[in-house]
C-alpha atoms as a PDB file:
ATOM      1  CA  UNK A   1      85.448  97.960 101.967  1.00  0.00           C
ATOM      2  CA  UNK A   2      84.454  97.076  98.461  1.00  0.00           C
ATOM      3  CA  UNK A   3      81.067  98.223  97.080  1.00  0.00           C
ATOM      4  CA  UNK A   4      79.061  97.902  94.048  1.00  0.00           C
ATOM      5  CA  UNK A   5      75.797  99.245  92.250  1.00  0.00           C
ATOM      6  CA  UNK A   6      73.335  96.869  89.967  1.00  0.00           C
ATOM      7  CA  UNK A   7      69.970  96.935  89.569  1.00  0.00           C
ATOM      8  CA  UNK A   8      67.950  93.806  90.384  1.00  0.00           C
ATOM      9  CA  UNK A   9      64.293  92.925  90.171  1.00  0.00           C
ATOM     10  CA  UNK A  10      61.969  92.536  93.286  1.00  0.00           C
ATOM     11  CA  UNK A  11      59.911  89.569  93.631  1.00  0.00           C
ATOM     12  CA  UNK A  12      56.721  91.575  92.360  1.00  0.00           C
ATOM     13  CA  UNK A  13      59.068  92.871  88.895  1.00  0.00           C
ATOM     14  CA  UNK A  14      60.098  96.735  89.816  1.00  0.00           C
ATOM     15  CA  UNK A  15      63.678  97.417  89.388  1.00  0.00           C
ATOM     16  CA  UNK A  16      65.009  98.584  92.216  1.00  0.00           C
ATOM     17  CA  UNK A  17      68.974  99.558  92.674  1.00  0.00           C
ATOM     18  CA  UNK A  18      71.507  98.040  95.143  1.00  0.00           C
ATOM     19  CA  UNK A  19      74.725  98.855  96.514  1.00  0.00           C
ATOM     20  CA  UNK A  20      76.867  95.659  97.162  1.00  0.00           C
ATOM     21  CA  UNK A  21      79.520  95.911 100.597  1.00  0.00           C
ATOM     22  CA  UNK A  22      81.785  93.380 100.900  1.00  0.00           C
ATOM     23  CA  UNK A  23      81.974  92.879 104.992  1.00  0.00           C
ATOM     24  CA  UNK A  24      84.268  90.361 105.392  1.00  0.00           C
ATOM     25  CA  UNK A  25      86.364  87.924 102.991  1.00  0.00           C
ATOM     26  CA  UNK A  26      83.053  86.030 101.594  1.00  0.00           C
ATOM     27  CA  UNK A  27      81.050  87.777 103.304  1.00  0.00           C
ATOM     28  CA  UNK A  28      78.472  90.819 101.710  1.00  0.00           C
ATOM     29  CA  UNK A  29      75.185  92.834 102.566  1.00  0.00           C
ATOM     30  CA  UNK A  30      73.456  94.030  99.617  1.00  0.00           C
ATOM     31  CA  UNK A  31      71.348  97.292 100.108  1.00  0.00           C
ATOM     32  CA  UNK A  32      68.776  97.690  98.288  1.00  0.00           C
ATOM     33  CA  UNK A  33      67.093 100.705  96.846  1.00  0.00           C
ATOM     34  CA  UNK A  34      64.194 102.377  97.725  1.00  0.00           C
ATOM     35  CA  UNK A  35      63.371  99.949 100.443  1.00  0.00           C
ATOM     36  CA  UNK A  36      60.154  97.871  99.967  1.00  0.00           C
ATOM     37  CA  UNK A  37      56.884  98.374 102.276  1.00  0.00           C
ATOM     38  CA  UNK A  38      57.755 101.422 104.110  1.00  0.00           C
ATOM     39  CA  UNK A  39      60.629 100.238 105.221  1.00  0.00           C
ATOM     40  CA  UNK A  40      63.695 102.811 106.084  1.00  0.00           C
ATOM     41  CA  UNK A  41      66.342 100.120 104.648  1.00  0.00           C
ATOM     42  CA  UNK A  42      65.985  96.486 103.014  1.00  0.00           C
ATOM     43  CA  UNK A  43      69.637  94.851 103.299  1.00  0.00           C
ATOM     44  CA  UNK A  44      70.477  90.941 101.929  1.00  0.00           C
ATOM     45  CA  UNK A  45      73.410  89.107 103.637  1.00  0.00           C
ATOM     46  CA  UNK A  46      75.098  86.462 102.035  1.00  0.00           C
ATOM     47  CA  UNK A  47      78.212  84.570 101.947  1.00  0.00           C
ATOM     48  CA  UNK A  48      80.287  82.305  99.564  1.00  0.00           C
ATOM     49  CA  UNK A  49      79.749  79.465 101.307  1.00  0.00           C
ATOM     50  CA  UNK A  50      75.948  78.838 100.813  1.00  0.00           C
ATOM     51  CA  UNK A  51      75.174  79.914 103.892  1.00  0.00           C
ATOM     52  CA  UNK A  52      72.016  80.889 105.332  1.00  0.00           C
ATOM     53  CA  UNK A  53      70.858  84.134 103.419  1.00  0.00           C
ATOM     54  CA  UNK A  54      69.422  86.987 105.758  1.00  0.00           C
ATOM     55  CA  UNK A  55      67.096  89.320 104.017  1.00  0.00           C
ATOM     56  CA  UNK A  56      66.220  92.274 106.772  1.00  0.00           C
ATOM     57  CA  UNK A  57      63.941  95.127 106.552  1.00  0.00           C
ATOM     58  CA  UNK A  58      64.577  97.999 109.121  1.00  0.00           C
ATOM     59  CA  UNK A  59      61.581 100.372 110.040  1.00  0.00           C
ATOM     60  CA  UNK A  60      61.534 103.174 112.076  1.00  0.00           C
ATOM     61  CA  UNK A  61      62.569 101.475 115.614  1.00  0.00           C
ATOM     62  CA  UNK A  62      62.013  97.868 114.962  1.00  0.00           C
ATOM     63  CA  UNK A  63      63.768  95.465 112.900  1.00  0.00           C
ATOM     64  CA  UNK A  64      62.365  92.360 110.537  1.00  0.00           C
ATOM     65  CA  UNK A  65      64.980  89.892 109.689  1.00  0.00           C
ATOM     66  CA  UNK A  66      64.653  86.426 107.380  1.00  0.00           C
ATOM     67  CA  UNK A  67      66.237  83.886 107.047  1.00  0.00           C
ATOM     68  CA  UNK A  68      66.766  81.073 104.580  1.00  0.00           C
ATOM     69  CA  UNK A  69      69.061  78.080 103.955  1.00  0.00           C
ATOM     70  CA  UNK A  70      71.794  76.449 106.253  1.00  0.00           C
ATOM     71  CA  UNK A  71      73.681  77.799 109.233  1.00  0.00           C
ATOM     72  CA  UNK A  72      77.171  77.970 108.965  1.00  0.00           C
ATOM     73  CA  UNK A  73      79.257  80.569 110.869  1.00  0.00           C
ATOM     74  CA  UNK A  74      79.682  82.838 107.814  1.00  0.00           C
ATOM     75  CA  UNK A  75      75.781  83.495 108.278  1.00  0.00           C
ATOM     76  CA  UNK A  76      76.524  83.539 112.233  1.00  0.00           C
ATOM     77  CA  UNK A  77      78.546  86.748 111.376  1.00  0.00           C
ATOM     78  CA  UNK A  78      76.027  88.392 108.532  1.00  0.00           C
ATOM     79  CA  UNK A  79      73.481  87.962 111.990  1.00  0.00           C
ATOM     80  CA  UNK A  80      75.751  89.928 114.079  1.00  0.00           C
ATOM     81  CA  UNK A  81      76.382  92.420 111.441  1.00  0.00           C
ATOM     82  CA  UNK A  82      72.976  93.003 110.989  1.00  0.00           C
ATOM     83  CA  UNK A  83      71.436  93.128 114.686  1.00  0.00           C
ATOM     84  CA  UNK A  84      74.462  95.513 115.152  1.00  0.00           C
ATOM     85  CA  UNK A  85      73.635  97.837 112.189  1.00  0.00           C
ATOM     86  CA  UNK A  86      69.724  97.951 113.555  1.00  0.00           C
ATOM     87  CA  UNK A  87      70.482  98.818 116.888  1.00  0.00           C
ATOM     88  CA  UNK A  88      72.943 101.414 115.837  1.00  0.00           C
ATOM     89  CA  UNK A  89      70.456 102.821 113.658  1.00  0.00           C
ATOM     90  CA  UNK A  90      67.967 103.079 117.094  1.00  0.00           C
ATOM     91  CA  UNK A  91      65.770  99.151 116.781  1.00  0.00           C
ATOM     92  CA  UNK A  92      65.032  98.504 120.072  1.00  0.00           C
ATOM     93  CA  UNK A  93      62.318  95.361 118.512  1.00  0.00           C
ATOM     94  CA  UNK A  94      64.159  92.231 116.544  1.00  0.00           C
ATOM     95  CA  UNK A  95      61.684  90.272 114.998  1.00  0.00           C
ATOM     96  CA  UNK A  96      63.810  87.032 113.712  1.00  0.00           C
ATOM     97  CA  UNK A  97      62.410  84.394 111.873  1.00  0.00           C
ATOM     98  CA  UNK A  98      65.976  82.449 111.392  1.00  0.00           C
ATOM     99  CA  UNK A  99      64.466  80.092 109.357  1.00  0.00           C
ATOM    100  CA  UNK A 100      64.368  77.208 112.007  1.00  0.00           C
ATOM    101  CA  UNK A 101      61.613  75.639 113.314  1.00  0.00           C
ATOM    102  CA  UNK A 102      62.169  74.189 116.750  1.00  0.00           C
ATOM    103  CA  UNK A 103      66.149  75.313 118.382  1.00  0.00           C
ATOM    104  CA  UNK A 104      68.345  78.034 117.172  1.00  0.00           C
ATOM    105  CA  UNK A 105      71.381  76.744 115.715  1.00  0.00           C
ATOM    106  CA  UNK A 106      74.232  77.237 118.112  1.00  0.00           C
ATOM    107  CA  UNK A 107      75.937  79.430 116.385  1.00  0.00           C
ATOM    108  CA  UNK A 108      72.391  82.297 116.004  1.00  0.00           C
ATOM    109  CA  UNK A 109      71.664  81.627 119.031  1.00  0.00           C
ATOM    110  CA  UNK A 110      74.906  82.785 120.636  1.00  0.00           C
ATOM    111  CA  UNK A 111      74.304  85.857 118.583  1.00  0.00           C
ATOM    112  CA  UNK A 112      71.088  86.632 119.654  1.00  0.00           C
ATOM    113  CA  UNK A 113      72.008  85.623 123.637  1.00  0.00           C
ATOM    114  CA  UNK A 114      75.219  87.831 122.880  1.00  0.00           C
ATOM    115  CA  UNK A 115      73.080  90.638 121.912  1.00  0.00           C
ATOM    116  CA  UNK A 116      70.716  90.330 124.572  1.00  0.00           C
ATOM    117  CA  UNK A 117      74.139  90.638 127.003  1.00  0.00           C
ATOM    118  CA  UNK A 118      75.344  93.692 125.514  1.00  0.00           C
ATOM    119  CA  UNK A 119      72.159  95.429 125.824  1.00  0.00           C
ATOM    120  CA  UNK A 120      72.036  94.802 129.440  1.00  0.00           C
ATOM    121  CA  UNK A 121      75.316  95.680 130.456  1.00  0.00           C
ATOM    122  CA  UNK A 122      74.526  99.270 128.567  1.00  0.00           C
ATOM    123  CA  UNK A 123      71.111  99.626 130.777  1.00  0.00           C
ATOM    124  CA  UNK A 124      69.159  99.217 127.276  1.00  0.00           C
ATOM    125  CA  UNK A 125      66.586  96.988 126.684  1.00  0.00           C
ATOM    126  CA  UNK A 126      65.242  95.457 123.480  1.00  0.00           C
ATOM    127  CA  UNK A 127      62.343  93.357 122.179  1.00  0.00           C
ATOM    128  CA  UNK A 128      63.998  89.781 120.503  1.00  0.00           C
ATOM    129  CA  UNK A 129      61.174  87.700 119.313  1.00  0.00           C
ATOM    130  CA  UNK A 130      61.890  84.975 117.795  1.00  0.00           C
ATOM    131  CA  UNK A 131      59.599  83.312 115.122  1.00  0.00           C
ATOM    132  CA  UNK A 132      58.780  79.804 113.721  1.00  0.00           C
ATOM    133  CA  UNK A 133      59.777  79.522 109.883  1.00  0.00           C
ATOM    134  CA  UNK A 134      56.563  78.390 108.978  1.00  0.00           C
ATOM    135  CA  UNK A 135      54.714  82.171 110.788  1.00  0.00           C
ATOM    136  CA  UNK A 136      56.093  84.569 107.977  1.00  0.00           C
END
């Protein structure tokens, strides 16, 4: 996996620092450093392709996830990789606002119903809700 450190500027002006990870071939998750608003980890997904970019904030057992832009399946996969990451890390509450108002494009949705699937066959259960664009 390839990885990288920068600092970058948060949207209020304190430098924070950031490890880049490449996840896939155009595919990365920036980590940022120290986390924003209490939260235990602040990742950004992004891809190559303009995709939709997924900025997530992970708390203690629940997990806020953003999203802006267009769906392509690039961004399908930087969902996936970050609903995995949370749950491995113990979320067992997905707050999603995919940046969508009305349906879930295909593509997140199949994620999110995949998800829901795998959690079920384990005997887990989880908290998805999903959130209008317009509520955060």
């Amino acid at each position: 996996m390839l990885a990288a450190t920068g600092t970058a500027r948060h949207d209020a002006g304190a430098p924070s620092d950031f490890r880049l990870h490449m996840l896939d071939e155009g595919r990365y998750r920036a980590d940022l450093r120290p986390p924003r608003e209490n939260a235990l980890s602040e990742d950004i997904y992004a891809d190559d392709d303009g995709g939709a970019v997924l900025h997530a904030r992970q708390y203690e057992d629940h997990l806020v996830a953003v999203a802006h832009g267009e769906w392509n399946e690039s961004a399908c996969f930087n969902l996936a990789d970050c609903l995995v990451r949370a749950l491995d890390a113990g979320c067992r509450t997905f707050i999603l606002d995919l940046g969508c108002p009305g349906a879930l494009p295909p593509g997140a949705r199949a994620v999110v119903e995949s998800l829901s699937r795998c959690l079920a066959r384990e005997g887990l259960s989880a908290d998805i809700r999903l959130c209008p664009s317009d509520a955060t």
